[in-house]
C-alpha atoms as a PDB file:
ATOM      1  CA  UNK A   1       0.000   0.000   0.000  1.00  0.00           C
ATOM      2  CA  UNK A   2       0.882   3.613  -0.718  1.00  0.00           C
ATOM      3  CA  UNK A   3       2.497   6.163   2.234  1.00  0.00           C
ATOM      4  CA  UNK A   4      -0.540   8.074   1.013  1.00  0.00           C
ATOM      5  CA  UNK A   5      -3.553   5.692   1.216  1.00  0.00           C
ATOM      6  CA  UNK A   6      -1.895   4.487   4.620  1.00  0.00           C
ATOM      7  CA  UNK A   7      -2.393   8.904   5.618  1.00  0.00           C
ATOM      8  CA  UNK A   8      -5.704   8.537   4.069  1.00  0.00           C
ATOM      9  CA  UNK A   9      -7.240   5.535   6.589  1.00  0.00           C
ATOM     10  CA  UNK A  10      -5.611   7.169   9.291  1.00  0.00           C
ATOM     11  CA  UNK A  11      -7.785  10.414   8.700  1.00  0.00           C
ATOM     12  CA  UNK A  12     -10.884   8.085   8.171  1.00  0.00           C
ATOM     13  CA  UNK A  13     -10.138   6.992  11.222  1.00  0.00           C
ATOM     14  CA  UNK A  14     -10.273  10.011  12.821  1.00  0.00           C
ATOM     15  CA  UNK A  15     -13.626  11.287  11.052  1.00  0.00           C
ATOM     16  CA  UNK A  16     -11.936  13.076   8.266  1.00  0.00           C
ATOM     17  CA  UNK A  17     -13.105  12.587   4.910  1.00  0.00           C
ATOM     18  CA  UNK A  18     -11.755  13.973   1.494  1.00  0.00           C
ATOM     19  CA  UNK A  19     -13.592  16.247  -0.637  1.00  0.00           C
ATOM     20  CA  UNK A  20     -11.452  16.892  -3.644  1.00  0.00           C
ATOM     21  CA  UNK A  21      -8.137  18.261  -4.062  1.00  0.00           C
ATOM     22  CA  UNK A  22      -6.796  19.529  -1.116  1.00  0.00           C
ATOM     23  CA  UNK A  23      -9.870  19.686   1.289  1.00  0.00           C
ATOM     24  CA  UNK A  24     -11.192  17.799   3.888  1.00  0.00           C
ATOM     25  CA  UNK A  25     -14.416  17.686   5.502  1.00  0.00           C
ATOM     26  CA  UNK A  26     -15.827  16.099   8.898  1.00  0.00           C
ATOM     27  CA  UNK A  27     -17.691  12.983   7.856  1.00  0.00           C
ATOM     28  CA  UNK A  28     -18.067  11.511  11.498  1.00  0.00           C
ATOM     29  CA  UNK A  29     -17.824  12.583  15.226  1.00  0.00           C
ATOM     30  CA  UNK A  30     -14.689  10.817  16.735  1.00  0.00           C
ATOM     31  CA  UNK A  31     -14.214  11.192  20.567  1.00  0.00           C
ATOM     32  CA  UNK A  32     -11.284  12.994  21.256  1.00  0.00           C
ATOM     33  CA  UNK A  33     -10.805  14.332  16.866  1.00  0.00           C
ATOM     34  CA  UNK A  34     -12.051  17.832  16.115  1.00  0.00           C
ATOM     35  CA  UNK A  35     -11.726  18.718  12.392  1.00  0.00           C
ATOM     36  CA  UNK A  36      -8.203  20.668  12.216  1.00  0.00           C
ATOM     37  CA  UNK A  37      -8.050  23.841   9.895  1.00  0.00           C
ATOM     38  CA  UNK A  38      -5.200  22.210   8.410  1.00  0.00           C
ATOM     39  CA  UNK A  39      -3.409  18.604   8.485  1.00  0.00           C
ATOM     40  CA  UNK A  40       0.036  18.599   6.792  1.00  0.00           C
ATOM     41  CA  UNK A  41       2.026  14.932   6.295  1.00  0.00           C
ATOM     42  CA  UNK A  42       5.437  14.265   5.681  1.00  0.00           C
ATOM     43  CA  UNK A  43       6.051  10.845   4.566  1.00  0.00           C
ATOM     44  CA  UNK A  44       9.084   9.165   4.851  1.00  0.00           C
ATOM     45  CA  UNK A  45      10.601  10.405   1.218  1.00  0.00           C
ATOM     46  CA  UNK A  46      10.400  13.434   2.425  1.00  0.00           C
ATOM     47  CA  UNK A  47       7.234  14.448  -0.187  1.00  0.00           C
ATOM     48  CA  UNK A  48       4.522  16.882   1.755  1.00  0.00           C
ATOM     49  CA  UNK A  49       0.863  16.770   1.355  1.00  0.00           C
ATOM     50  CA  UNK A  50      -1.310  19.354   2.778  1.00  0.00           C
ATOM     51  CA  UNK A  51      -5.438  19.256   3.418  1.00  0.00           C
ATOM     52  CA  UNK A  52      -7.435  22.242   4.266  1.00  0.00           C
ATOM     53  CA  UNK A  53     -10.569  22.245   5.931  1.00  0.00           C
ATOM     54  CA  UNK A  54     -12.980  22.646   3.159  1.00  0.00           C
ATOM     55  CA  UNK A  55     -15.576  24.947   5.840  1.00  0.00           C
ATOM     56  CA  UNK A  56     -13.178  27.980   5.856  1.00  0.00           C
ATOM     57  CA  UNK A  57     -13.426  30.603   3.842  1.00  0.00           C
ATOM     58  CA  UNK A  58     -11.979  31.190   0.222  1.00  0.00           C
ATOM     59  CA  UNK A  59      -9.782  34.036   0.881  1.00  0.00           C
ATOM     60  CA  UNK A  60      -8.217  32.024   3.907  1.00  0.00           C
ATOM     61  CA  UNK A  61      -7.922  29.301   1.667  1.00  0.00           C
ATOM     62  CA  UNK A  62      -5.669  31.015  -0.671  1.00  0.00           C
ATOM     63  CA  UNK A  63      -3.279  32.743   2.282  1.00  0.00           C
ATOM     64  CA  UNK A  64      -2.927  29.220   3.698  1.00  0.00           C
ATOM     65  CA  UNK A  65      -2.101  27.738   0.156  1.00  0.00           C
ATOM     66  CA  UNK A  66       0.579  30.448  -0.803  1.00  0.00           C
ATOM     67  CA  UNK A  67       2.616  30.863   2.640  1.00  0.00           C
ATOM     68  CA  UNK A  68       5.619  28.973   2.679  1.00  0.00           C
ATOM     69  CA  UNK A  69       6.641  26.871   5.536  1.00  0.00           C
ATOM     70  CA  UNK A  70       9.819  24.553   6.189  1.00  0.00           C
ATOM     71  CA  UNK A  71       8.655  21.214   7.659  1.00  0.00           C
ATOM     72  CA  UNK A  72       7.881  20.635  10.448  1.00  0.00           C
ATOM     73  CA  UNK A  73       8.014  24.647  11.505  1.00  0.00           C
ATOM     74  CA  UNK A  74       4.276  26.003  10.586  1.00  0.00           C
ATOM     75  CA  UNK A  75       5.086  29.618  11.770  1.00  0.00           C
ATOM     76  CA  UNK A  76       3.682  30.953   8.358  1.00  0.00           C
ATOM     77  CA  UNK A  77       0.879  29.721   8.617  1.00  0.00           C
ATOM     78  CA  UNK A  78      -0.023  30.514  12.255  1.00  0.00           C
ATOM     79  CA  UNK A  79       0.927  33.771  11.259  1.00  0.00           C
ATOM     80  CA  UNK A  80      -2.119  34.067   8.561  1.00  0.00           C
ATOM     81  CA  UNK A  81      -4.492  32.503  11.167  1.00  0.00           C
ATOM     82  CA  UNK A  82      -3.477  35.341  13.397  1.00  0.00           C
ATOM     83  CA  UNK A  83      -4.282  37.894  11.364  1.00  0.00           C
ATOM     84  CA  UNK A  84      -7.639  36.458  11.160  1.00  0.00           C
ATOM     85  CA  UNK A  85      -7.952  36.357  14.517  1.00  0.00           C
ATOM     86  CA  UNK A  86      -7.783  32.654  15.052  1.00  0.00           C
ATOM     87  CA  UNK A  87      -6.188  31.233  17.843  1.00  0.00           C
ATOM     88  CA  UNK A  88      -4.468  28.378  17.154  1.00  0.00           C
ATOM     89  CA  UNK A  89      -2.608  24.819  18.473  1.00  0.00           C
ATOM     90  CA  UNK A  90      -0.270  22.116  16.729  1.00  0.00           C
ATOM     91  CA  UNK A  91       0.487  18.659  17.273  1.00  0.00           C
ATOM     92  CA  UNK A  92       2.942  17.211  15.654  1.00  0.00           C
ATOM     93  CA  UNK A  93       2.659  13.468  15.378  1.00  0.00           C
ATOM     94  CA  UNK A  94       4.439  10.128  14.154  1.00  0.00           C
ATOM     95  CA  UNK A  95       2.574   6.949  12.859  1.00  0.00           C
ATOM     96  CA  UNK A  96       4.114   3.748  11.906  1.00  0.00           C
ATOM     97  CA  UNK A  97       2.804   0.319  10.214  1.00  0.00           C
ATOM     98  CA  UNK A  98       3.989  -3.094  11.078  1.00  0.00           C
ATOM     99  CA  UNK A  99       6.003  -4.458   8.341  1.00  0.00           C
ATOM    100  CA  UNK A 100       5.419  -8.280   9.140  1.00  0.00           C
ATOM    101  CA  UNK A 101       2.697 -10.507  11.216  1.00  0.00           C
ATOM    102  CA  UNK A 102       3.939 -10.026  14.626  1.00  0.00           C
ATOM    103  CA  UNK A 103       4.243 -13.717  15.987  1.00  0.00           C
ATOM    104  CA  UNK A 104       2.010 -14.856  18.548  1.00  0.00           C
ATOM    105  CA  UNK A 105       2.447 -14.413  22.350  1.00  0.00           C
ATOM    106  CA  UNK A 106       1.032 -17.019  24.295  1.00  0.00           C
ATOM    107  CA  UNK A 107       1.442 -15.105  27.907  1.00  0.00           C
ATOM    108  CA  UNK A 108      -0.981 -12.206  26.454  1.00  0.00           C
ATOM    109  CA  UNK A 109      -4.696 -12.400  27.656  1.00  0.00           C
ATOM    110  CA  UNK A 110      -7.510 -11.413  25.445  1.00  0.00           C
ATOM    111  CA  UNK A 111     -10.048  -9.911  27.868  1.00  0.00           C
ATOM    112  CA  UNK A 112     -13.367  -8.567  27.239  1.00  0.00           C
ATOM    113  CA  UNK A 113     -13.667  -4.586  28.106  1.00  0.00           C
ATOM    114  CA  UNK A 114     -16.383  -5.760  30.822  1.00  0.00           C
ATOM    115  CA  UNK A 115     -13.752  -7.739  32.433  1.00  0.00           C
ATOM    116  CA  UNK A 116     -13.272  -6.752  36.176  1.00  0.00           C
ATOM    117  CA  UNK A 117      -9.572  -6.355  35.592  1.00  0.00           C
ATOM    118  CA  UNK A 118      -9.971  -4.148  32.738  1.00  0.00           C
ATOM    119  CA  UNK A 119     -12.458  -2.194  34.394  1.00  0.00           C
ATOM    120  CA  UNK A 120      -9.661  -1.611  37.331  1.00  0.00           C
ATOM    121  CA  UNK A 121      -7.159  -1.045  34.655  1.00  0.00           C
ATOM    122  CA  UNK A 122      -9.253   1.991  33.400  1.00  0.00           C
ATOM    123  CA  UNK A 123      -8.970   0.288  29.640  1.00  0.00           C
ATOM    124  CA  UNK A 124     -12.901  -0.413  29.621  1.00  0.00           C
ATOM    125  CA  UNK A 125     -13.750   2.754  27.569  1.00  0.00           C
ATOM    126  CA  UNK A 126     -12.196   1.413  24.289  1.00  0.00           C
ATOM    127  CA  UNK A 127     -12.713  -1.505  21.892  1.00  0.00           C
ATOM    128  CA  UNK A 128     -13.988  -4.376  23.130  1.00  0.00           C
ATOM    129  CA  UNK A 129     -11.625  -6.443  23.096  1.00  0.00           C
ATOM    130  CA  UNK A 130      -8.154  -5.790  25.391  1.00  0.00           C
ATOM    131  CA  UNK A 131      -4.700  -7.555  25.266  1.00  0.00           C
ATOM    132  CA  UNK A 132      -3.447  -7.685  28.313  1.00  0.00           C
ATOM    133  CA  UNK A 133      -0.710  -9.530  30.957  1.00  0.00           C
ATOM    134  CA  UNK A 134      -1.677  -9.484  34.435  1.00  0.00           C
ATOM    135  CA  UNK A 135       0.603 -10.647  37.464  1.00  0.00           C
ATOM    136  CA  UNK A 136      -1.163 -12.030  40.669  1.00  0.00           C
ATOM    137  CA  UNK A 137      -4.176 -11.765  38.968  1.00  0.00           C
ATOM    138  CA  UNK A 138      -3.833  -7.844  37.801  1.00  0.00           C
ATOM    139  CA  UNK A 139      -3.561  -6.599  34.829  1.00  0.00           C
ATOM    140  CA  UNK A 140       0.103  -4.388  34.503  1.00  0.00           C
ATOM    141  CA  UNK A 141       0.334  -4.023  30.494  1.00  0.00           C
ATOM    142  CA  UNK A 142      -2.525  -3.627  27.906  1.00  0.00           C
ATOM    143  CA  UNK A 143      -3.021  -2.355  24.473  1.00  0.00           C
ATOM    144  CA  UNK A 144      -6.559  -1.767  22.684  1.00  0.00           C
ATOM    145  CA  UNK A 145      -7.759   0.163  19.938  1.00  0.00           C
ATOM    146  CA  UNK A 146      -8.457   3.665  20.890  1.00  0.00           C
ATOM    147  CA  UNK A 147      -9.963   3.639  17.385  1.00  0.00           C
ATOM    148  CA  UNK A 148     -11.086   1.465  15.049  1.00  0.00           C
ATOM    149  CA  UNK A 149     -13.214   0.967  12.392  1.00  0.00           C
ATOM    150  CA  UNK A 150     -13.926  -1.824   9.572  1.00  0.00           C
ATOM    151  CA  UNK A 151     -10.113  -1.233   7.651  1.00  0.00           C
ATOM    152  CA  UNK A 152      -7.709  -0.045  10.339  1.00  0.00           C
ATOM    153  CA  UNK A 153      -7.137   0.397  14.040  1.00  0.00           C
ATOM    154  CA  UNK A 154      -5.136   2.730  16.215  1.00  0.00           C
ATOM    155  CA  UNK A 155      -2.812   1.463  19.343  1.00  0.00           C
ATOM    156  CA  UNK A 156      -2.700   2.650  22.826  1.00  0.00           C
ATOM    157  CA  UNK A 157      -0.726   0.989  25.076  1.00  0.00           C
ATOM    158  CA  UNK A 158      -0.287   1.361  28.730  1.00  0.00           C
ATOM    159  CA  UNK A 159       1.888  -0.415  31.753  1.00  0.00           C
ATOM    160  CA  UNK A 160       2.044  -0.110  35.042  1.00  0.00           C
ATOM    161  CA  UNK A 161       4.931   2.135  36.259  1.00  0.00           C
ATOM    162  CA  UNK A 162       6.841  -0.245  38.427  1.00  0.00           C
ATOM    163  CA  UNK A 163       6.277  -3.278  35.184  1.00  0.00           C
ATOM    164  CA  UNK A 164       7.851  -1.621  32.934  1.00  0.00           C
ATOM    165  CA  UNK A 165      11.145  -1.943  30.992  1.00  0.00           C
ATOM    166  CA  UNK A 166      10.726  -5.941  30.764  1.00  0.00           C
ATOM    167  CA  UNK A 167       8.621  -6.456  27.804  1.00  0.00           C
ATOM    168  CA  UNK A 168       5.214  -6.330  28.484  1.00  0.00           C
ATOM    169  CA  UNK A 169       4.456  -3.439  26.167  1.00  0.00           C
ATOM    170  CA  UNK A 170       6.194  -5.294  23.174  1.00  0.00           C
ATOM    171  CA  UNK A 171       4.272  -8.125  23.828  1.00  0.00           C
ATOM    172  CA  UNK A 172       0.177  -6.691  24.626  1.00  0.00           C
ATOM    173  CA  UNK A 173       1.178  -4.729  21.441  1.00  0.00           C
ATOM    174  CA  UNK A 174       1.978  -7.631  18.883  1.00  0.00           C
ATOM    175  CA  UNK A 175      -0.864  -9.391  20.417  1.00  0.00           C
ATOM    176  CA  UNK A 176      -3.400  -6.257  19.420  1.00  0.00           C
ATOM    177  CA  UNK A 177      -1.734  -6.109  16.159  1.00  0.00           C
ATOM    178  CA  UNK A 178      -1.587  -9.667  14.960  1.00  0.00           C
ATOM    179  CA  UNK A 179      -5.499  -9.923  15.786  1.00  0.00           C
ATOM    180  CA  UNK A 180      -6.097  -6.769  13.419  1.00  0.00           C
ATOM    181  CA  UNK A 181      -3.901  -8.250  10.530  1.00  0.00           C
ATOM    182  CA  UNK A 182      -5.915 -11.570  10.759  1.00  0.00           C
ATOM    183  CA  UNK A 183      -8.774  -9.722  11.061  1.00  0.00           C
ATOM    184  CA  UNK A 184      -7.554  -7.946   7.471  1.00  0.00           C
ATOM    185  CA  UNK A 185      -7.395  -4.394   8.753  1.00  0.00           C
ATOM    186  CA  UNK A 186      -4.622  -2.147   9.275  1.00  0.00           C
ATOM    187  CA  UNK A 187      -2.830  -1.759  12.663  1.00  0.00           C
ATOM    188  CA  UNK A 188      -1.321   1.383  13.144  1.00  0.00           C
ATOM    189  CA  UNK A 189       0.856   2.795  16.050  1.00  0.00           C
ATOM    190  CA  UNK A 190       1.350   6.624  16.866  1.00  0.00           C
ATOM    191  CA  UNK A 191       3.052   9.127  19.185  1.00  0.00           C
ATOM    192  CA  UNK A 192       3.257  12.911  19.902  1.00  0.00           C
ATOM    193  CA  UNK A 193       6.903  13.545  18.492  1.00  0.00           C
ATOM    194  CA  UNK A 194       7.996  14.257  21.376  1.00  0.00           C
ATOM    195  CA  UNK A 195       7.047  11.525  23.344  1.00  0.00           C
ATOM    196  CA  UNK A 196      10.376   9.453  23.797  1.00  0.00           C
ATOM    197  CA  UNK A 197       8.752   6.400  25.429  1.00  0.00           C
ATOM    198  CA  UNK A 198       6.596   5.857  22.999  1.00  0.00           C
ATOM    199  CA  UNK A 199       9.131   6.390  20.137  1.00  0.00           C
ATOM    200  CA  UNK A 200      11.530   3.818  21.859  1.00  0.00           C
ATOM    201  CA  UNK A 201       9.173   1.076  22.024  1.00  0.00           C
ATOM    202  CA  UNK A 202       8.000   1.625  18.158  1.00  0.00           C
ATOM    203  CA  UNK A 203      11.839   1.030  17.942  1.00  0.00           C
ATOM    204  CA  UNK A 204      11.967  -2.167  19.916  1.00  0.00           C
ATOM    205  CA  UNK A 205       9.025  -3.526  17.806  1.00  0.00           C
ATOM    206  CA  UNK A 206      10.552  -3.098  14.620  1.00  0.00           C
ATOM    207  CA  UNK A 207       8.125  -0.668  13.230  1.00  0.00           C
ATOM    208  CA  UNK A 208       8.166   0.855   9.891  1.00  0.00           C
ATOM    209  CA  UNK A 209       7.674   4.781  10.196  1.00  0.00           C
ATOM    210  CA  UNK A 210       5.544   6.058   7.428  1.00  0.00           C
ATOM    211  CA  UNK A 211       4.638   9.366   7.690  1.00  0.00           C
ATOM    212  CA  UNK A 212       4.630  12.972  10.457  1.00  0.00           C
ATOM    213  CA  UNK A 213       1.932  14.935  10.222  1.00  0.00           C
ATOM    214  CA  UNK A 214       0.968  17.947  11.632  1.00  0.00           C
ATOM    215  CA  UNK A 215      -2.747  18.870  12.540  1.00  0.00           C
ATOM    216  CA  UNK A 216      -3.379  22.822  13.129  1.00  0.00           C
ATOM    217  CA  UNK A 217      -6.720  23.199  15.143  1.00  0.00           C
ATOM    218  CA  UNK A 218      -8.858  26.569  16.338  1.00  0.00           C
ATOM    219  CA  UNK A 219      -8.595  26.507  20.086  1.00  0.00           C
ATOM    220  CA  UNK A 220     -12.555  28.285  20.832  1.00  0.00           C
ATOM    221  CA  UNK A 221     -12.537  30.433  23.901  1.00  0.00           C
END
């Protein structure tokens, strides 16, 4: 699969749909996703593709499209949305595929989100099905899909404090991902850019980066 179609589930994913060209549109509420004014991707040959929300107007449109920016510094354009008077914030993020079928961990439980356990764990608001390893009967690593829907999935992984550093996050993680693969759907894994700990376990896993991307969103106050 294309760098671009992966960019193009993971905004699906989210609620974000494509119009033509360069705009996007809301297509579905996502917890936790608000429609960004803009969502620029850098994929991993260094080729840029930007999306504008299609709702604003024309004329900011056309600012947006002509101010130039250098990856991953978006000053320009925060600059235009000032001058409209639009307060804005950034996240700059990192998604990666998995470039094999993880192999199968037989210590990794496959809980239900009513489990008791989960439900202590705090993982019960997500998918319905959690991977988890549990010591004296409690659950110390999981990973679930925060989102999912019928072609792809997103990670989010979590273990205890005092558990970690001794696999456990590897493990719940190739568990989630080998159950979306059989399941035919995508399993992707993302981080804030700047979140090392999350960036040093893609690494462990053997994860294949495939794009950055940038969202810029109206903060309303």
């Amino acid at each position: 699969m294309e760098p671009l179609a992966y960019l193009h589930l993971q905004m699906r994913l989210e609620g974000k749909g494509l119009v033509t060209g360069c705009f996007m549109r809301q297509v579905e509420i996502v917890p936790g996703e608000e429609m960004p004014i803009m969502l620029i991707a850098r994929f991993v040959n260094g080729e840029l593709v930007i999306y504008y929300d299609e709702a604003i107007s024309p004329d900011l449109q056309k600012q947006l499209a002509t101010a130039k920016m250098d990856f991953p510094k978006v000053i320009p354009y925060l600059d235009v949305l000032k001058a409209h008077h639009m307060q804005c914030e950034v996240g700059h993020y990192k998604t990666y595929i998995f470039p094999c079928l993880p192999a199968a961990e037989a210590e990794v439980l496959c809980l239900s989100k009513r489990d008791t356990r989960i439900q202590a764990f705090g993982f019960d608001g997500f998918a319905s099905e959690v991977y988890a390893m549990a010591c004296d009967n409690r659950i110390v690593s999981a990973c679930v899909s925060m989102r999912e829907n019928e072609t792809c999935g997103e990670a989010w992984v979590y273990t205890v404090p005092e558990y970690r550093k001794q696999g456990f996050a590897q493990k719940v993680v190739r568990a989630w991902a080998r159950n979306l693969i059989d399941a035919g759907k995508v399993p992707f894994y993302s981080h804030e850019i700047q979140n090392a700990a999350s960036a040093s376990l893609a690494r462990k896993l053997g994860l294949q980066p495939v794009f950055e991307e940038i969202s810029i969103a109206q903060v309303h106050v």
